[in-house]
Protein backbone atom coordinates (compact mmCIF):
# COMPACT_ATOMS: atom_id res chain seq x y z
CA UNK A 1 0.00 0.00 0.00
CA UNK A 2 1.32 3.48 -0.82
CA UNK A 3 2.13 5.68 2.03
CA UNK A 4 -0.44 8.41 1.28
CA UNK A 5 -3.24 5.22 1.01
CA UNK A 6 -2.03 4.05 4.29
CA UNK A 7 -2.45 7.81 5.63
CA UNK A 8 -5.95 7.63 4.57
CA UNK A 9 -6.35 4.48 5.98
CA UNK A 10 -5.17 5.66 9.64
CA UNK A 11 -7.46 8.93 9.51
CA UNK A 12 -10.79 7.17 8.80
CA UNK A 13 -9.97 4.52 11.30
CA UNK A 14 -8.55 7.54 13.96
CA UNK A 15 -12.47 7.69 15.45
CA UNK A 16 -13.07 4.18 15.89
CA UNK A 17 -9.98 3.24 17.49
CA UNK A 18 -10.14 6.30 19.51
CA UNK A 19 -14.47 4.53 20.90
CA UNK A 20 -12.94 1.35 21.44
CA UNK A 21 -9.79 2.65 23.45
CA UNK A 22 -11.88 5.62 25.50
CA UNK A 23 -14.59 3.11 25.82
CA UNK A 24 -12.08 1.15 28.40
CA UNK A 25 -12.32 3.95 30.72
CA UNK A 26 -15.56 2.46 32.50
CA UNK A 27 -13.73 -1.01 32.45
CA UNK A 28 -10.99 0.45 34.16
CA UNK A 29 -12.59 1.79 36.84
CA UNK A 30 -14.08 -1.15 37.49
CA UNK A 31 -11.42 -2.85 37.68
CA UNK A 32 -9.44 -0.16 40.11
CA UNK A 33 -11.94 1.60 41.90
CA UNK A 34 -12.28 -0.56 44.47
CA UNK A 35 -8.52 -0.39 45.54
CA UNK A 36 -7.82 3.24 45.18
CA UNK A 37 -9.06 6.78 45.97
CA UNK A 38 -9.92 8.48 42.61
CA UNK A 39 -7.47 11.61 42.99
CA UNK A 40 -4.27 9.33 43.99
CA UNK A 41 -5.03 6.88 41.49
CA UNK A 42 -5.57 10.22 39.07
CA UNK A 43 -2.08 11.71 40.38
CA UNK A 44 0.05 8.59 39.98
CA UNK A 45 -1.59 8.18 36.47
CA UNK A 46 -0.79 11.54 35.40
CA UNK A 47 3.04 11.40 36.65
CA UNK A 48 3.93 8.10 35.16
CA UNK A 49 2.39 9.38 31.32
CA UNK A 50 4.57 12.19 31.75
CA UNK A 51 7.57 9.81 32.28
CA UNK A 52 6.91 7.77 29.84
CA UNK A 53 6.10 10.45 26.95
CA UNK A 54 9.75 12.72 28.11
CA UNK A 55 11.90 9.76 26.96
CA UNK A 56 9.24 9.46 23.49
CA UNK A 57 9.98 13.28 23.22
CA UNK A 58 13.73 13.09 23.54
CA UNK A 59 14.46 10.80 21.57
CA UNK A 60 12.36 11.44 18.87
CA UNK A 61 13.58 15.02 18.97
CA UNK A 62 10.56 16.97 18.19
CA UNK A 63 9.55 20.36 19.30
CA UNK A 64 7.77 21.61 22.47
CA UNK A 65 5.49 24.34 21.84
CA UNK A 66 6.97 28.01 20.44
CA UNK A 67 5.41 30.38 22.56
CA UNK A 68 4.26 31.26 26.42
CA UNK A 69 0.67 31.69 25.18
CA UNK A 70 0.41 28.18 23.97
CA UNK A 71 1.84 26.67 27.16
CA UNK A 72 -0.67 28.42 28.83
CA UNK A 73 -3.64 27.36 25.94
CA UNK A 74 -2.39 23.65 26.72
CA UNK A 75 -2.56 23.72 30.37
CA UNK A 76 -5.81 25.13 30.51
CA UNK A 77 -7.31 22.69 28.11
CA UNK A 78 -5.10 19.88 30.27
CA UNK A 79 -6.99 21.13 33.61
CA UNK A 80 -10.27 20.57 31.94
CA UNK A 81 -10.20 17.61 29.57
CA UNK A 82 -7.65 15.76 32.85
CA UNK A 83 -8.02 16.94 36.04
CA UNK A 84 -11.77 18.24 35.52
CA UNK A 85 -13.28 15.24 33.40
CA UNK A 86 -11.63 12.56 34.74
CA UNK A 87 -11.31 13.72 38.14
CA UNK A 88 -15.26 14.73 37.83
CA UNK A 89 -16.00 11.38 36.66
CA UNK A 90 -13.81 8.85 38.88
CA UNK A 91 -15.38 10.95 42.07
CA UNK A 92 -18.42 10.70 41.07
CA UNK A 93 -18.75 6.85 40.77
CA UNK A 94 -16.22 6.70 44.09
CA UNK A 95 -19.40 8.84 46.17
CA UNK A 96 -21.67 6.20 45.15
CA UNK A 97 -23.12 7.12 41.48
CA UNK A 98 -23.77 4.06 39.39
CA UNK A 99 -21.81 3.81 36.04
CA UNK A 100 -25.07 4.46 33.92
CA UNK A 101 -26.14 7.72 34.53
CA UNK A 102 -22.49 9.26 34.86
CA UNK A 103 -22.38 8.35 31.42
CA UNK A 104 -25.64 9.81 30.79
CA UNK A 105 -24.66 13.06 32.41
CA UNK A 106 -21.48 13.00 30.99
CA UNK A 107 -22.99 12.05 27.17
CA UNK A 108 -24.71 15.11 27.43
CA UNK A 109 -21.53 16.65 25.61
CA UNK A 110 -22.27 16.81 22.25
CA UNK A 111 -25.65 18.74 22.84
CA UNK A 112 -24.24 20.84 24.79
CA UNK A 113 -21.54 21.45 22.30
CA UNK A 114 -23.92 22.25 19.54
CA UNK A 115 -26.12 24.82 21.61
CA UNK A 116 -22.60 27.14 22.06
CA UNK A 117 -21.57 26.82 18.70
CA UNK A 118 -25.50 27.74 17.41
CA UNK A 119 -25.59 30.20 19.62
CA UNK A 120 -22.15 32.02 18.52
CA UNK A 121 -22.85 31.36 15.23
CA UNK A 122 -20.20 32.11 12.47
CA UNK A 123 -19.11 30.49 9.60
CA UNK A 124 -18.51 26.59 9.99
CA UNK A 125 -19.36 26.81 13.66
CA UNK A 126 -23.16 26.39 12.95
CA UNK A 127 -24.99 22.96 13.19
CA UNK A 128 -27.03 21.92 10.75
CA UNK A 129 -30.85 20.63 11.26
CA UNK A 130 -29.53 17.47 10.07
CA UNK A 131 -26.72 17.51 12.74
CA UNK A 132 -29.36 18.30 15.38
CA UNK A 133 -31.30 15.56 14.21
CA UNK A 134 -28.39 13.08 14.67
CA UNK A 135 -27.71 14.71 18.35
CA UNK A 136 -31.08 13.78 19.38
CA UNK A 137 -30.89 10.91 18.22
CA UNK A 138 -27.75 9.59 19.45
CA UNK A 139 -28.90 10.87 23.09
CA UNK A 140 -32.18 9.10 22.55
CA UNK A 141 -30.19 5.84 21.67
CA UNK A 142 -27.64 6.74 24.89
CA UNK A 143 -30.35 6.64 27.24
CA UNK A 144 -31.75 3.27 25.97
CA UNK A 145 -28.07 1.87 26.54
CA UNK A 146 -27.52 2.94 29.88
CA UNK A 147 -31.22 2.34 30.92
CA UNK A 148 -31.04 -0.73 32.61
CA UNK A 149 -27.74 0.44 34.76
CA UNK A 150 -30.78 2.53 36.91
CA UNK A 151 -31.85 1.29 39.77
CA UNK A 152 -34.15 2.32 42.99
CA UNK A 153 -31.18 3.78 44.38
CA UNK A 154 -29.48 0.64 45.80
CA UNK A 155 -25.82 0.63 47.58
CA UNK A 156 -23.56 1.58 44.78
CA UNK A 157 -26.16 3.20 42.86
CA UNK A 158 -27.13 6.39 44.01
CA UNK A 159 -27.70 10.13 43.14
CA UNK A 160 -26.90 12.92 45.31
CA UNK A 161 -26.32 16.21 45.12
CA UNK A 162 -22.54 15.24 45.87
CA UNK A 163 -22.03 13.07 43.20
CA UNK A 164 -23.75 15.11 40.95
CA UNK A 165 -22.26 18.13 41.25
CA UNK A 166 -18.76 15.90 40.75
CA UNK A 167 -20.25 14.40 37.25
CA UNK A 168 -21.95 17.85 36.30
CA UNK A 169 -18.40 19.56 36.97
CA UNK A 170 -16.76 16.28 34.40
CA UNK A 171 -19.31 17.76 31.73
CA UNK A 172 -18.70 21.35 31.99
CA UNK A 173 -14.85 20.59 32.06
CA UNK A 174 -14.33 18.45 28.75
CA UNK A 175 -17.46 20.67 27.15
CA UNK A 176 -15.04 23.86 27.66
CA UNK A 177 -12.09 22.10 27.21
CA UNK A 178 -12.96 20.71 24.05
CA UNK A 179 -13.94 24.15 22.69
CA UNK A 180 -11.12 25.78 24.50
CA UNK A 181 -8.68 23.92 22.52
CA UNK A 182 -10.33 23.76 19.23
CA UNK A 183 -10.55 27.85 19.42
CA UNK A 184 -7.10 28.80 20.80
CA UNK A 185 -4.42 25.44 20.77
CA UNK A 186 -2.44 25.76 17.43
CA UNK A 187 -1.41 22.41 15.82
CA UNK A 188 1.91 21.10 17.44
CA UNK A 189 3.48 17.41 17.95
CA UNK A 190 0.90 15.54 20.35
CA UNK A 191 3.18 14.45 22.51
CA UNK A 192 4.62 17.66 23.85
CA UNK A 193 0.90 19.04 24.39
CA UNK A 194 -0.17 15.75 25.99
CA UNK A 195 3.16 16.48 28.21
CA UNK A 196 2.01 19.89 29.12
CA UNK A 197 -1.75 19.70 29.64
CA UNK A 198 -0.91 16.26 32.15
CA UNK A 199 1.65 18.42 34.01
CA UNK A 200 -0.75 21.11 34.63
CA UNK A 201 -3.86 18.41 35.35
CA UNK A 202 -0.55 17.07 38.16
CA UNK A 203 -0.46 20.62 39.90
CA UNK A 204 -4.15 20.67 40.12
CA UNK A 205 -4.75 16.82 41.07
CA UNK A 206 -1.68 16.04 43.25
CA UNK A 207 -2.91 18.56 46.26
CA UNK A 208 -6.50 17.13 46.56
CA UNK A 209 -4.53 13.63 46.72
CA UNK A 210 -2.66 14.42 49.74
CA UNK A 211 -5.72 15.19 51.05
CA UNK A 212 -7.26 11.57 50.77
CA UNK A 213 -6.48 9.63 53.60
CA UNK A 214 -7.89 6.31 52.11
CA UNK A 215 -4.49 4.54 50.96
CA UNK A 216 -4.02 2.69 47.73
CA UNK A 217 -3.96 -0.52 48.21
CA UNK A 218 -2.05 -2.88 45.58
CA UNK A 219 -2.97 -6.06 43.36
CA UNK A 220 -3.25 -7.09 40.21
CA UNK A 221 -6.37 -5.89 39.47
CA UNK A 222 -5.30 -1.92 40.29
CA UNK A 223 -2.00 -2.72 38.84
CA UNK A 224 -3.19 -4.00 35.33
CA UNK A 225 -5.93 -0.64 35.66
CA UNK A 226 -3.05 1.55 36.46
CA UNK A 227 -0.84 0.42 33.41
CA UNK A 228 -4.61 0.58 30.42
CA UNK A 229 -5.10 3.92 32.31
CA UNK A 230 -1.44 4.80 31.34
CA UNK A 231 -0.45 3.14 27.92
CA UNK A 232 -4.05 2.67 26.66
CA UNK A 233 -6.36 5.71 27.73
CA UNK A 234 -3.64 8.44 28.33
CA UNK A 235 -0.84 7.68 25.71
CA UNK A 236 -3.15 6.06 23.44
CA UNK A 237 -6.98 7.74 23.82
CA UNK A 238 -5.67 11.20 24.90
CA UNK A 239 -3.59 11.57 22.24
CA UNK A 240 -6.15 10.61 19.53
CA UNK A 241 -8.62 12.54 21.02
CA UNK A 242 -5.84 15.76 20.40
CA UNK A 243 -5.81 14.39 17.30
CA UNK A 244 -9.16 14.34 16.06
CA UNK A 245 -10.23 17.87 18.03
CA UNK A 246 -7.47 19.49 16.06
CA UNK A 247 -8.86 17.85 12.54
CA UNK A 248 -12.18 17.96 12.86
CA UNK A 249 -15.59 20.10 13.66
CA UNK A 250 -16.09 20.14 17.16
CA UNK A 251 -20.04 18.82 16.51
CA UNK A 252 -18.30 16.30 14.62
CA UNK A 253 -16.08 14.83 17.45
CA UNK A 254 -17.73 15.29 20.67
CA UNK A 255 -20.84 13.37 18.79
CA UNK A 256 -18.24 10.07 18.86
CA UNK A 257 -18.66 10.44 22.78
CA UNK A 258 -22.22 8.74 21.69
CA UNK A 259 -20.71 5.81 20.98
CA UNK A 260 -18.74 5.37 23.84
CA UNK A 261 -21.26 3.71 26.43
CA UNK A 262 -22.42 1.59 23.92
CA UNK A 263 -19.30 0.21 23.12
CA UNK A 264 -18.64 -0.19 26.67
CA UNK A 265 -21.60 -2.32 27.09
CA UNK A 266 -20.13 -4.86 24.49
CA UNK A 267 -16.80 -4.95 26.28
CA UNK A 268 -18.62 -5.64 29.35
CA UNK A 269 -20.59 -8.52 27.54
CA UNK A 270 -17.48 -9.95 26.40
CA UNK A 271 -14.94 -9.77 29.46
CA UNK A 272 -18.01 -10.36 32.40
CA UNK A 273 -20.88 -11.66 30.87
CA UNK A 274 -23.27 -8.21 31.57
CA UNK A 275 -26.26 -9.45 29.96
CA UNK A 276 -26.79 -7.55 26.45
CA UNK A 277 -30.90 -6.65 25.89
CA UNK A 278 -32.88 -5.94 23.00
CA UNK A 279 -33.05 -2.36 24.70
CA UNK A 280 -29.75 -2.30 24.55
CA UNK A 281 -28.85 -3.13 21.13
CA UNK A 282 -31.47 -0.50 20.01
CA UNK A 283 -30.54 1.97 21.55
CA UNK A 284 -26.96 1.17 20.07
CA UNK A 285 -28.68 1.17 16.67
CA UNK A 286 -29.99 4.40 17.61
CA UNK A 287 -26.75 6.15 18.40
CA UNK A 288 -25.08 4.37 15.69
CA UNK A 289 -27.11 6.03 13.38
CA UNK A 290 -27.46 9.57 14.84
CA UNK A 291 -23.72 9.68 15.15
CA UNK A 292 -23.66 8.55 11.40
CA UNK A 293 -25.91 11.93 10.84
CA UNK A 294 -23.80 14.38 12.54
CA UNK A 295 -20.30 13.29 11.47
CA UNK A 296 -21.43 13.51 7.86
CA UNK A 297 -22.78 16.98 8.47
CA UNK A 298 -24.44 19.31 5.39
CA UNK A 299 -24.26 18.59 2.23
């Protein structure tokens, strides 16, 4: 294969690699969770991608980024999309919120993506009826998905205004961030921003850590989540989602967030047997589809 056909390969493939890696993320904190406080486990994860992409950097030789105003873009979009999303999400499913409606809350992404970029308006930043029309969609088939992760509020399960406010905050964070970066990050080599933006989600994360008393407590279940976390969803995900906000609409990419609990749910299937319904693979249908709608966009 040529090497611009192989180029073209890799960037219609970038999105779906990108579900099936981020879609680990749930997995992952199922498997660690239960052995860790969420802001350690986030600090630790955070310090060993940096180690591991400063060798990548050196001795591939490339360039960190030009100018003190892109430092600062990166670590502002690495506060949000790390320390705020993640840490939003991992807190709220350690205060007792069940896996299925922080993904619900956190789905709400791409909507709320397409109501800022509507409302500032401009050219290329609109979203056409079409695109809303694959939003709704895709939220319509998210909640089918996730609908039999609800429950009557059993231990493990529950909604308060603690946990909330922890999975509201992961929305807001990687809603702004995503926009943030699209607007203001100039393209550069994805390793040196990943570098940055998990140095400054460290400075942020590291002091709430010290606060947690609960200690992390080791096996092979919280290492094995440690080491995804860091080759998988931070080398790997993180980088791809860079990737795709710099080359794409941002309508466009947060709509693949759709596809993530859905995705999920067939991991689960597949590694421990979570029963699969006929809700379920609707509602996948569903989101398939509306995804399908926005990523296409006008023609």
């Amino acid at each position: 294969m040529a090497p611009a056909s192989q180029d073209n390969a890799w960037l219609r493939a970038m999105p779906w690699v990108f579900v099936l890696i981020w879609s680990t993320g749930f997995i992952v904190a199922r498997y660690g969770m239960p052995h860790a406080p969420p802001m350690k486990f986030l600090a630790m994860r955070y310090a060993l991608s940096i180690l591991c992409f400063l060798p990548w950097i050196w001795l591939a030789a490339v360039k960190w980024p030009a100018s003190r105003s892109q430092w600062l873009h990166l670590s502002v979009t690495g506060i949000l999309m790390h320390a705020g999303y993640l840490g939003g999400v991992w807190a709220a499913v350690k205060a007792g919120m069940g896996s299925g409606l922080s993904a619900l809350i956190v789905g709400l992404q791409p909507v709320l993506t397409a109501i800022w970029l509507s409302s500032v308006g401009g050219q290329g930043s609109d979203v056409s009826r079409r695109q809303w029309l694959g939003l709704l969609l895709g939220f319509a088939g998210l909640v089918l998905v996730v609908s039999h992760k609800f429950s009557g509020g059993g231990p493990g399960d529950t909604a308060t205004w603690l946990n909330l406010s922890f999975a509201v905050t992961a929305l807001l964070s990687i809603t702004v961030g995503t926009l943030y970066q699209k607007r203001f990050v100039q393209p550069c080599d994805v390793r040196t921003a990943n570098a940055v933006q998990l140095a400054a989600a460290l400075a942020v994360t590291l002091p709430l850590a010290l606060l947690e008393t609960e200690a992390m407590r080791w096996n092979a279940e919280l290492a094995g989540a440690m080491a995804w976390s860091v080759l998988g969803l931070t080398l790997g995900g993180s980088s791809l989602l860079y990737m795709l906000i710099q080359r794409g609409a941002a309508a466009s990419v947060t709509s693949l967030m759709y596809l993530v609990p859905p995705c999920t749910a067939v991991i689960a299937w597949l590694l421990f047997r979570e029963p699969i319904t006929l809700t379920t693979v609707l509602g996948i249908a569903l989101t398939a589809f509306g995804v399908s709608l926005v990523v296409r966009g006008p023609r």
